[in-house]
Every structure is written in structure tokens, then in C-alpha cells.
Protein backbone atom coordinates (compact mmCIF):
# COMPACT_ATOMS: atom_id res chain seq x y z
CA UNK A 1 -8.70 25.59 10.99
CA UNK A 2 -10.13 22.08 11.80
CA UNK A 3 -9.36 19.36 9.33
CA UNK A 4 -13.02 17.35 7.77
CA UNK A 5 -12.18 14.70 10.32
CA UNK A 6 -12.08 17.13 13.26
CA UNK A 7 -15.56 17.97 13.47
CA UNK A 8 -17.52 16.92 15.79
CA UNK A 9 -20.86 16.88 14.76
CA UNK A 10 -21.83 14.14 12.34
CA UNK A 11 -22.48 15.53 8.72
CA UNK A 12 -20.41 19.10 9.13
CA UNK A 13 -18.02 18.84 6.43
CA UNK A 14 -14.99 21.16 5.67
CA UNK A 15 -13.40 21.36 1.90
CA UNK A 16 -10.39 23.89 1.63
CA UNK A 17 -11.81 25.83 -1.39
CA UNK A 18 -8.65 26.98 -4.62
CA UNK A 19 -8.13 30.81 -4.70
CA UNK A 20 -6.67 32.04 -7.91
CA UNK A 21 -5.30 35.30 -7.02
CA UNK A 22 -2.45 37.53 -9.37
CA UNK A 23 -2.05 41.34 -9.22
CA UNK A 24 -5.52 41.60 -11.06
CA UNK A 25 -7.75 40.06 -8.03
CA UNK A 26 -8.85 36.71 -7.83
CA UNK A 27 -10.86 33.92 -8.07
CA UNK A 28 -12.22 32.23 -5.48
CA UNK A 29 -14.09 28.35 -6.48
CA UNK A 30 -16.95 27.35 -4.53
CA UNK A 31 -19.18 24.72 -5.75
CA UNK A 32 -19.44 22.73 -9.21
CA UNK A 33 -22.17 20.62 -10.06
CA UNK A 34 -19.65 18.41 -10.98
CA UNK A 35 -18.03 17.78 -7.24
CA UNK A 36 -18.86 14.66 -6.07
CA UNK A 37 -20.26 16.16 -3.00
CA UNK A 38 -22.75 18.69 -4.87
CA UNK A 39 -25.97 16.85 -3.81
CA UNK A 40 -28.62 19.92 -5.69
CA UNK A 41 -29.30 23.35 -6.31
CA UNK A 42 -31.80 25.42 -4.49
CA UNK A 43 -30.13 29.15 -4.42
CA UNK A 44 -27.82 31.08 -3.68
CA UNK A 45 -27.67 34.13 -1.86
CA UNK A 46 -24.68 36.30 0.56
CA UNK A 47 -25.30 37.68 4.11
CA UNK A 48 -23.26 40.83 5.17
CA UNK A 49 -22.56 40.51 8.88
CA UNK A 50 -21.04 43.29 10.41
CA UNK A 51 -18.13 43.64 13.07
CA UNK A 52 -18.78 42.43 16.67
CA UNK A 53 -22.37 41.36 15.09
CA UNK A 54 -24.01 37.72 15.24
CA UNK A 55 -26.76 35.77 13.21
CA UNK A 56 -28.09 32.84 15.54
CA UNK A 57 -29.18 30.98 16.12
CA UNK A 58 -31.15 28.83 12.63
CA UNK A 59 -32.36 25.69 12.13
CA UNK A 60 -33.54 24.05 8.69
CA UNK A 61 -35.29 21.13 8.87
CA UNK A 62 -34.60 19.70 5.51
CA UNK A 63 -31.86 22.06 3.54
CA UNK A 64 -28.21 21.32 3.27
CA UNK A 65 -26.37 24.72 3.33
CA UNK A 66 -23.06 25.49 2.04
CA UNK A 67 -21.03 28.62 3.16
CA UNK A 68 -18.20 29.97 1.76
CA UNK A 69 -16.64 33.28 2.92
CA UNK A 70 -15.10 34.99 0.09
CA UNK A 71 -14.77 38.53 2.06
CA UNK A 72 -13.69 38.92 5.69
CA UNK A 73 -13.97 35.94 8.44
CA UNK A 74 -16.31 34.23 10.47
CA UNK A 75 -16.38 32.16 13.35
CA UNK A 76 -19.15 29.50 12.37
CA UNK A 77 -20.82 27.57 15.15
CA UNK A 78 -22.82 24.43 14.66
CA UNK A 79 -24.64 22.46 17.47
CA UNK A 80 -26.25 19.08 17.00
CA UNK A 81 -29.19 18.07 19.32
CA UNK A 82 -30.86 15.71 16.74
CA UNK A 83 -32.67 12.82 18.29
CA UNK A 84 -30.40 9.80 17.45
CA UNK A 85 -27.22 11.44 15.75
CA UNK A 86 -24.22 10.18 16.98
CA UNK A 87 -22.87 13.35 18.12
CA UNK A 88 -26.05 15.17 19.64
CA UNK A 89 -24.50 17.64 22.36
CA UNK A 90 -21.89 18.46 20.20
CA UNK A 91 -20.75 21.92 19.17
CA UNK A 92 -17.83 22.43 16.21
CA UNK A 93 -16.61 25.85 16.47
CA UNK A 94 -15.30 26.73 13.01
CA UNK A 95 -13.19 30.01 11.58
CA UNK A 96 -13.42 30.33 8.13
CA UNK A 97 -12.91 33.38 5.33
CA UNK A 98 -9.90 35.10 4.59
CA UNK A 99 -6.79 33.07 4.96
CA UNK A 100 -8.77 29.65 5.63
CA UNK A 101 -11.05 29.96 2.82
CA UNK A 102 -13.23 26.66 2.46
CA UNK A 103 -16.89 25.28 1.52
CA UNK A 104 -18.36 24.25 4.96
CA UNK A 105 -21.52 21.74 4.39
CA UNK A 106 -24.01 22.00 7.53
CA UNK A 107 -26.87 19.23 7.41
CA UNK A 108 -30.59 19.71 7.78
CA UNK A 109 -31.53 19.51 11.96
CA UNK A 110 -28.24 21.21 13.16
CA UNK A 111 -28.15 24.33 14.44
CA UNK A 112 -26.14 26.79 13.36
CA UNK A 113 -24.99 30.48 13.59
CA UNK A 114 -21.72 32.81 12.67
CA UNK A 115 -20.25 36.30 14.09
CA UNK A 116 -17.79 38.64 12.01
CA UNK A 117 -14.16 38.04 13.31
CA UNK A 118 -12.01 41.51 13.08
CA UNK A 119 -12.36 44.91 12.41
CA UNK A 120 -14.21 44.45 8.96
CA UNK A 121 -18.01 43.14 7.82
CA UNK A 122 -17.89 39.26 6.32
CA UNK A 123 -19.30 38.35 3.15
CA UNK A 124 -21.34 34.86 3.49
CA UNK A 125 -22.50 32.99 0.74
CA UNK A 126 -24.88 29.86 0.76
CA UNK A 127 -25.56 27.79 -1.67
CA UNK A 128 -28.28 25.85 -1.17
CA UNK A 129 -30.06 22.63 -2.03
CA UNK A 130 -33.36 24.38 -1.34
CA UNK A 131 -35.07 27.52 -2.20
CA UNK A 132 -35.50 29.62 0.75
CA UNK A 133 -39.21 28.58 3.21
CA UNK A 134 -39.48 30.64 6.04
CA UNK A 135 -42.03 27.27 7.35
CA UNK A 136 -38.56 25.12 7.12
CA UNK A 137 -36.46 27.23 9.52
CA UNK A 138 -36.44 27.25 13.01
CA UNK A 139 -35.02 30.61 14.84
CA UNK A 140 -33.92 31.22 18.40
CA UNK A 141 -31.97 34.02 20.37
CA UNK A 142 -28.44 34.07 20.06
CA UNK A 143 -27.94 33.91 23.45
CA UNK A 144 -30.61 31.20 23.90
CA UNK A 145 -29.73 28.74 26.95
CA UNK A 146 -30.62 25.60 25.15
CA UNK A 147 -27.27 25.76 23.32
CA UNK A 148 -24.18 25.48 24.60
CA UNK A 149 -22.63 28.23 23.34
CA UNK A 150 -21.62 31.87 24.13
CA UNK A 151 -20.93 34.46 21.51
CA UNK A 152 -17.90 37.29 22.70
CA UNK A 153 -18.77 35.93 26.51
CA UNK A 154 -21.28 38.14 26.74
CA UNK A 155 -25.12 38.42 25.06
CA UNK A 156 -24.59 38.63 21.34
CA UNK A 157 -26.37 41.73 19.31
């Protein structure tokens, strides 16, 4: 899994999250209000993606999400084309969930999308500085030319 200062688009950030497991279950942390990188609370909410499945490609214009994986993994893509960012053209290609559990920050004007890695579904949660508005995202086609990027080398479902 890639380090905070591997990624390669400016504002992605990656924070190993603590997993408190015994023979009961466990607990898995995600966000305090109290971490000094907890900028505000919009919601929260989980996205089931199935096996061999992809969500792609989103865009918000002005909320910060924050995914954690509790169930399953994910391969998490994020592509920068923001006028001015240091990194525009930039993809970071992320796996996350089970086994490399972690809080991964995407900022507003990146582009970003995740597939189900293995055999199972993935449980995604977000927690978000905004409420969901369906007139702050932007949406395009997985396999959309305009970014770099190709899901399972072939067109994504």
C-alpha cells in the first residue's frame, strides 16, 4: 500500500486506520472529530460494490471525502486534472480494505472512482464534509477517454 508521501496527486492523503480485533470481532476507527485532520461533518453513508464491478468515474466540486473500507477491498483510483495543481495528469492508484485498512482523504476537483478486488462485494464508507448535492458532482463513464485510466483492461460494468 502506498505510504501518505507516495501519492501523487496533491491533497490525496493516506492514514493507516487501528483495528481492534479479539475472538469477539472487531473494531475498526475511522474518523474523530478530534483528529487533527477532521476538517467537518457533512454525512456519512456506505456503498456496496460488487465483484468485478466499478463506480467511476465522480467529481465533487467542493466536498472532501473520506473512505474507509471496513469489509472487502478496493482498488481506489484518483486522477487530478485541476487547472493549476501541481500534479494535474496525475493518477494514484490505491488498494485499500481488508489487510491495508486506512482513511483515504480525496479533495474537492479530483476525480475519483473504485472497483471490488476479489471474489467478495466491498463495503465503502464516506464520511463527508458535505451533505450529499447531486448539482456538486460531476459524473462520467468509467471507461471515459479523458482519464487515463483502464479498469480490468477492458470496459468496466
Amino acid at each position: 500500500m502506498p505510504r501518505p508521501s507516495d501519492c501523487r496527486v496533491a491533497g490525496v492523503e493516506i492514514r493507516p486506520l487501528a483495528v481492534i480485533a479479539d475472538e469477539r470481532g472487531a473494531v475498526l476507527h475511522m474518523l474523530r472529530a478530534d483528529a487533527p485532520h477532521f476538517q467537518q461533518f457533512g454525512e456519512i453513508y456506505f456503498s456496496l460494490v460488487n465483484p468485478g464491478c466499478v463506480k467511476a468515474w465522480h467529481r465533487h466540486r467542493d466536498m472532501v471525502v473520506n473512505y474507509a473500507v471496513p469489509q472487502g477491498r478496493i482498488r481506489l483510483v484518483v486522477y487530478d486534472d485541476r487547472d493549476g495543481s501541481p500534479t494535474r495528469g496525475a493518477v494514484v492508484d490505491i488498494e485499500t480494505g481488508q489487510g491495508s485498512y486506512s482513511l483515504i482523504t480525496i479533495p474537492p476537483g479530483t476525480w475519483s472512482g473504485f472497483a471490488a478486488m476479489g471474489a467478495g462485494s466491498a463495503l465503502v464508507a464516506n464520511c463527508a464534509t458535505l451533505p450529499y448535492d447531486a448539482n456538486e458532482i460531476d459524473r462520467r463513464a468509467a471507461d471515459d477517454p479523458a482519464i487515463p485510466y483502464v479498469w480490468y483492461g477492458s470496459a468496466a460494468r
